[in-house]
Protein backbone atom coordinates (compact mmCIF):
# COMPACT_ATOMS: atom_id res chain seq x y z
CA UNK A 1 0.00 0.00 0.00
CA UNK A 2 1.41 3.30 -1.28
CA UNK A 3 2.14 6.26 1.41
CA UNK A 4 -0.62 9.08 1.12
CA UNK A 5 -0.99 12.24 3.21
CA UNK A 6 1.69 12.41 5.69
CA UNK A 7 2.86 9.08 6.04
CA UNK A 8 -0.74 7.75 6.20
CA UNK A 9 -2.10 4.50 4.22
CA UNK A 10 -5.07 4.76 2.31
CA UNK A 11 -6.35 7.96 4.23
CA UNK A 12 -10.04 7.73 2.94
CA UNK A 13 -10.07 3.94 4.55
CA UNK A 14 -9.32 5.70 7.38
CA UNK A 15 -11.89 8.59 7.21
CA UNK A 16 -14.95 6.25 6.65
CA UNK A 17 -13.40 3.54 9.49
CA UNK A 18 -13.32 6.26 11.68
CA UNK A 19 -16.89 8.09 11.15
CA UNK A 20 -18.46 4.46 11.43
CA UNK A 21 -16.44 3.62 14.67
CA UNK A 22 -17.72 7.03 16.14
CA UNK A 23 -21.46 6.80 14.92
CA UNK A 24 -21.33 3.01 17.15
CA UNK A 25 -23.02 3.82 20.78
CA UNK A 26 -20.52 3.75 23.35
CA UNK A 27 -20.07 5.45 26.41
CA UNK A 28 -18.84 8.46 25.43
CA UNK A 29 -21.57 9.23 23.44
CA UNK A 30 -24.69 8.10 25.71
CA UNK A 31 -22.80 10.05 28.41
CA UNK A 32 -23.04 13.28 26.63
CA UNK A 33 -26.31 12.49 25.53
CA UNK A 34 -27.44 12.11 28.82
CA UNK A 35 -25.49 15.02 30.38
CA UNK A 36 -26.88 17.06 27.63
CA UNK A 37 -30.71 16.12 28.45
CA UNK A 38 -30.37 16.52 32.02
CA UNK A 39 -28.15 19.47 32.56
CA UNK A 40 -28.25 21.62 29.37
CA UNK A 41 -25.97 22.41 26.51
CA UNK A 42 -23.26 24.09 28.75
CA UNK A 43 -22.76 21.16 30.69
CA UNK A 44 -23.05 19.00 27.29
CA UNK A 45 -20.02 20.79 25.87
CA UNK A 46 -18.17 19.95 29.59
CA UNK A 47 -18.47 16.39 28.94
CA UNK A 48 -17.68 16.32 25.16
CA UNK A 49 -14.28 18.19 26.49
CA UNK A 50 -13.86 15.39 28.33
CA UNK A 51 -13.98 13.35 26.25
CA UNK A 52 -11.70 14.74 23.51
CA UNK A 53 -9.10 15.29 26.53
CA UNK A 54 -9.96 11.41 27.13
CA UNK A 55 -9.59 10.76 23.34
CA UNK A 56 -6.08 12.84 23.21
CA UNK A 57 -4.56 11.06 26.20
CA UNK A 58 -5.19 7.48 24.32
CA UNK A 59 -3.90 8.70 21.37
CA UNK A 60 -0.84 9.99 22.67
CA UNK A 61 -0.28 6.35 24.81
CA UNK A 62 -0.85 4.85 21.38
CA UNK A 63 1.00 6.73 19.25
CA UNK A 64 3.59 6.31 22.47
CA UNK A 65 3.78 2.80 21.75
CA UNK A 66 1.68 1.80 24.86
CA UNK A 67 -0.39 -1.18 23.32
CA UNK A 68 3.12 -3.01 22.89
CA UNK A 69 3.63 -2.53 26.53
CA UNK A 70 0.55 -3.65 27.75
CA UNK A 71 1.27 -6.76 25.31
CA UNK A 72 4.20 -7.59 27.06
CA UNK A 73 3.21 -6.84 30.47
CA UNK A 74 -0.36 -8.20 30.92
CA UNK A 75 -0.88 -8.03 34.18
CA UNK A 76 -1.02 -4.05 33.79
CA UNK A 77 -3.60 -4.88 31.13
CA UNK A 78 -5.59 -6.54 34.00
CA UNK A 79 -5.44 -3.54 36.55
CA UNK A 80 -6.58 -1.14 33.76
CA UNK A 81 -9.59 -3.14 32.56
CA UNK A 82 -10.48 -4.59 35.51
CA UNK A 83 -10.18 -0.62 37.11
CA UNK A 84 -12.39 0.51 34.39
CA UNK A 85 -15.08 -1.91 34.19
CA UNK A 86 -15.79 -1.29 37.69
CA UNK A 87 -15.97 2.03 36.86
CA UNK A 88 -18.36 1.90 33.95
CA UNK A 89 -20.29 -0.68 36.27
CA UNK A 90 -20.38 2.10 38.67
CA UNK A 91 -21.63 4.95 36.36
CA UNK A 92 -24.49 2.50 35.16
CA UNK A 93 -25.57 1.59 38.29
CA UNK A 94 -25.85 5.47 39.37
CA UNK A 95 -28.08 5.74 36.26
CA UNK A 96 -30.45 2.70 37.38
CA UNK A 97 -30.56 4.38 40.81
CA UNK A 98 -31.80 7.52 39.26
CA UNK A 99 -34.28 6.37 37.01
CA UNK A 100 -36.11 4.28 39.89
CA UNK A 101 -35.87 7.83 41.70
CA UNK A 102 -37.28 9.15 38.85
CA UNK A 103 -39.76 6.28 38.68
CA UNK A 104 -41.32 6.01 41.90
CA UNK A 105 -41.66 9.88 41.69
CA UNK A 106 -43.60 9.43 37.97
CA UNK A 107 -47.01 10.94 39.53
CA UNK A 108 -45.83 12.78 42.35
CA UNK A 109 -46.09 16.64 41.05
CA UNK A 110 -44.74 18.13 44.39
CA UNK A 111 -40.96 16.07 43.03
CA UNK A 112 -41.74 17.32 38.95
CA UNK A 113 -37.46 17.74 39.06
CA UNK A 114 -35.85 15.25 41.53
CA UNK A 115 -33.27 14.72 39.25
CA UNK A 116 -32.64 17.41 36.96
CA UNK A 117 -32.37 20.03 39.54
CA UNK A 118 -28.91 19.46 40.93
CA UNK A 119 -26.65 22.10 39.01
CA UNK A 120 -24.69 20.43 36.15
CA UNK A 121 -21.26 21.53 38.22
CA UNK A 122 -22.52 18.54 41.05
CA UNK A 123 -22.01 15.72 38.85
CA UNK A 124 -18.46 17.48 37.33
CA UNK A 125 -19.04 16.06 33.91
CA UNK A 126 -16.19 17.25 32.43
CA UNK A 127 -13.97 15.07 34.73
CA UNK A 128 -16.20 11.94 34.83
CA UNK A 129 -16.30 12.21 30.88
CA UNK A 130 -12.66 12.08 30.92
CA UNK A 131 -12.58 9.08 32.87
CA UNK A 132 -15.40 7.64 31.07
CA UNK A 133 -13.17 7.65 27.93
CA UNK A 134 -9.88 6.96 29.39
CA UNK A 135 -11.81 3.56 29.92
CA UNK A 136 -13.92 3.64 27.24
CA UNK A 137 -13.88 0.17 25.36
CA UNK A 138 -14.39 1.14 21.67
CA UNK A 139 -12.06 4.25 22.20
CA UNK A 140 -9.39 1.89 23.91
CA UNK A 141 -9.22 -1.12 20.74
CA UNK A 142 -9.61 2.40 18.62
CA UNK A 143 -6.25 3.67 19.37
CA UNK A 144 -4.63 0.24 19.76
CA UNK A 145 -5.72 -1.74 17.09
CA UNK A 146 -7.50 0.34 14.16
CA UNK A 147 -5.14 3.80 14.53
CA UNK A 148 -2.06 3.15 14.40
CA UNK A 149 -2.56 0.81 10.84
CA UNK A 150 -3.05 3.91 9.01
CA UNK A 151 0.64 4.77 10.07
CA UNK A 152 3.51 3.87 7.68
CA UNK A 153 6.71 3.03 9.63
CA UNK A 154 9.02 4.05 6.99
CA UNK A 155 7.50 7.48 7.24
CA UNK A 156 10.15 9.58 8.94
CA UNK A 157 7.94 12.13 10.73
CA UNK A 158 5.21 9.80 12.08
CA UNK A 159 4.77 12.37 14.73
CA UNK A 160 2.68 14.31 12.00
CA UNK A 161 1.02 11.24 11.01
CA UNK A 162 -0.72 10.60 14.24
CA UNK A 163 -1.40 14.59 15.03
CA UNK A 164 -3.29 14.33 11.13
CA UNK A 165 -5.24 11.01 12.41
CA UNK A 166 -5.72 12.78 15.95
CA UNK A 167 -7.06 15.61 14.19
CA UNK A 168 -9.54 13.64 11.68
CA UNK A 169 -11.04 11.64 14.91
CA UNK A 170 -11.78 14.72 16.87
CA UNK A 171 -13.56 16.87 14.75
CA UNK A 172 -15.52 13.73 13.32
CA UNK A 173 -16.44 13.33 17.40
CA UNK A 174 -17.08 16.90 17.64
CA UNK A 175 -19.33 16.89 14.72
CA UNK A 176 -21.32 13.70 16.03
CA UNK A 177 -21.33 14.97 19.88
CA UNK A 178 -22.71 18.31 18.64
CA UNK A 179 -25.75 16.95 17.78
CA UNK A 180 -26.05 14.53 20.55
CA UNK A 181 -26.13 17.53 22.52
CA UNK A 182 -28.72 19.40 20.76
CA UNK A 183 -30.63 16.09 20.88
CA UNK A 184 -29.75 15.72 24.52
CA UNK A 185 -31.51 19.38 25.02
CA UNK A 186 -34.56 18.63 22.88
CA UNK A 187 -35.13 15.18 25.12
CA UNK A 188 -35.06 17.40 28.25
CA UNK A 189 -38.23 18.82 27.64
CA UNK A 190 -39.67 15.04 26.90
CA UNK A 191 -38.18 14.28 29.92
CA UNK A 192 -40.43 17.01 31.97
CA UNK A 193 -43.16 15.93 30.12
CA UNK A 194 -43.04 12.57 30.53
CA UNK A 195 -41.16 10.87 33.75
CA UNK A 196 -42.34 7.12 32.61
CA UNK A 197 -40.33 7.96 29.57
CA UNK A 198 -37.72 9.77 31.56
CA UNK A 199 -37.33 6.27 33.53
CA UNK A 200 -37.26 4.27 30.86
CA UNK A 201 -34.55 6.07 28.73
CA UNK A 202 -31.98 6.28 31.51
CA UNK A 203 -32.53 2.81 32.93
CA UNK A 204 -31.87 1.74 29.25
CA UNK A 205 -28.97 3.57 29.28
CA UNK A 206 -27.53 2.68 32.51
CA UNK A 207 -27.79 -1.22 31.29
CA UNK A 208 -25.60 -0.55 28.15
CA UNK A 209 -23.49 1.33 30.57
CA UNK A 210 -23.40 -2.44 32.85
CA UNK A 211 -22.64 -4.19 29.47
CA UNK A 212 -19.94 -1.85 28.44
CA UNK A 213 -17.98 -2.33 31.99
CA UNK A 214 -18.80 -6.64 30.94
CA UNK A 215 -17.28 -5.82 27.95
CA UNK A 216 -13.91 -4.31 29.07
CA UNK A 217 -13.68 -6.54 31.69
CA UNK A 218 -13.78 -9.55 29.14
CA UNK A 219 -11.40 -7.38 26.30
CA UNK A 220 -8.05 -8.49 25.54
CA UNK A 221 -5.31 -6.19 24.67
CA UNK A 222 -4.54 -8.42 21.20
C-alpha cells in the first residue's frame, strides 16, 4: 500500500473507518447524551471536552507505543480493565438508581425535578467524561488496534502522522457529539413531560453502561 498524506495509508479507509467507529453507541456518546438532556448544553459541551481530553490522552499512549507494553506486560492490562469496568459498572448503576428515583416519583407533582435540579457543576461532567473515555472500550481497541494501521513506519515524521489522524477523529467526534447535545436538550423537555419515559430512557442507558464495563472486563489487549 502506497504512502498518502503524511505518512498515512489509504487515508479515505481511514476517514470512513473512523466516522463508522464514532457513529457506534458507546459510552462516550450516551454520556453526553445524557449530560446534555439533564443538565443543558453548557454542561453538554463539559463532557464532550472530556472526552476529547480522554480521546487525546489514548492517542498519545498509542501513538507512544503503549499497546506493545501492555502486550508484554499483561498483568497491567488486567489492573486497567479490571479498574475501568468497575468504573463503567459504577456509572451504570448510578443511572439505574436515578431512574427508579425518577420512577417512583412518575405521579408525584410536588418532586416534577428530583433529578434534573442538581446544578450540572454537582455531577463534574467534564472530569467523569474524561474518565469515562480513558476507559472507554471502543475508544481503547480504537487507538490500539485500528489507529495506528493507518501509520507507515518508513515514514520519517510519524509524529505528524498521528497529530493528522488525531485531528480527523476529533472533529468527526465533535461533529457527532454536537448533535447529541442538541438532541440531549430537545429530550429534556420530553423528559419534563413525561417521567415514565424519563425512567425508561436512563434505565436503558444505565444497562448498556453495565454491558460496556462486561465488555472491558472480558477485552483483551490483542
Amino acid at each position: 500500500m502506497m504512502t498518502g498524506v503524511l505518512g498515512i495509508t489509504d487515508i479515505w479507509t481511514y476517514v470512513l473507518g473512523t466516522v463508522a467507529i464514532i457513529l457506534l453507541p458507546g459510552p462516550n456518546s450516551l454520556y453526553v447524551l445524557s449530560t446534555a438532556a439533564k443538565s443543558g448544553v453548557r454542561a453538554g459541551y463539559r463532557a464532550a471536552a472530556g472526552v476529547f481530553l480522554g480521546d487525546t490522552v489514548l492517542m498519545v499512549l498509542s501513538a507512544a507505543g503503549v499497546a506493545s507494553l501492555l502486550r508484554a506486560y499483561p498483568p497491567i492490562f488486567l489492573v486497567i480493565k479490571y479498574a475501568g469496568a468497575a468504573y463503567l459498572g459504577y456509572v451504570g448503576l448510578m443511572m439505574l438508581r436515578g431512574a427508579w428515583r425518577r420512577w417512583r416519583t412518575r405521579n408525584d407533582p410536588a418532586a416534577p425535578r428530583l433529578v434534573d435540579t442538581r446544578p450540572a457543576v454537582a455531577d463534574r461532567p467534564f472530569r467523569r467524561a474524561a474518565v469515562i473515555s480513558l476507559l472507554n472500550p471502543k475508544a481503547i481497541l480504537f487507538f490500539i488496534s485500528f489507529f495506528i494501521q493507518f501509520v507507515d513506519p518508513a515514514y520519517p515524521y510519524p509524529a505528524l502522522s498521528f497529530l493528522l489522524l488525531g485531528a480527523i477523529a476529533q472533529v468527526t467526534s465533535a461533529l457527532y457529539l454536537t448533535m447529541l447535545i442538541f438532541t440531549g436538550t430537545f429530550l429534556a423537555v420530553q423528559f419534563r413531560r413525561r417521567r415514565r419515559l424519563a425512567a425508561g430512557v436512563t434505565t436503558g442507558i444505565g444497562a448498556l453502561f453495565l454491558g460496556f464495563g462486561i465488555k472491558l472486563a472480558t477485552a483483551s489487549v490483542g
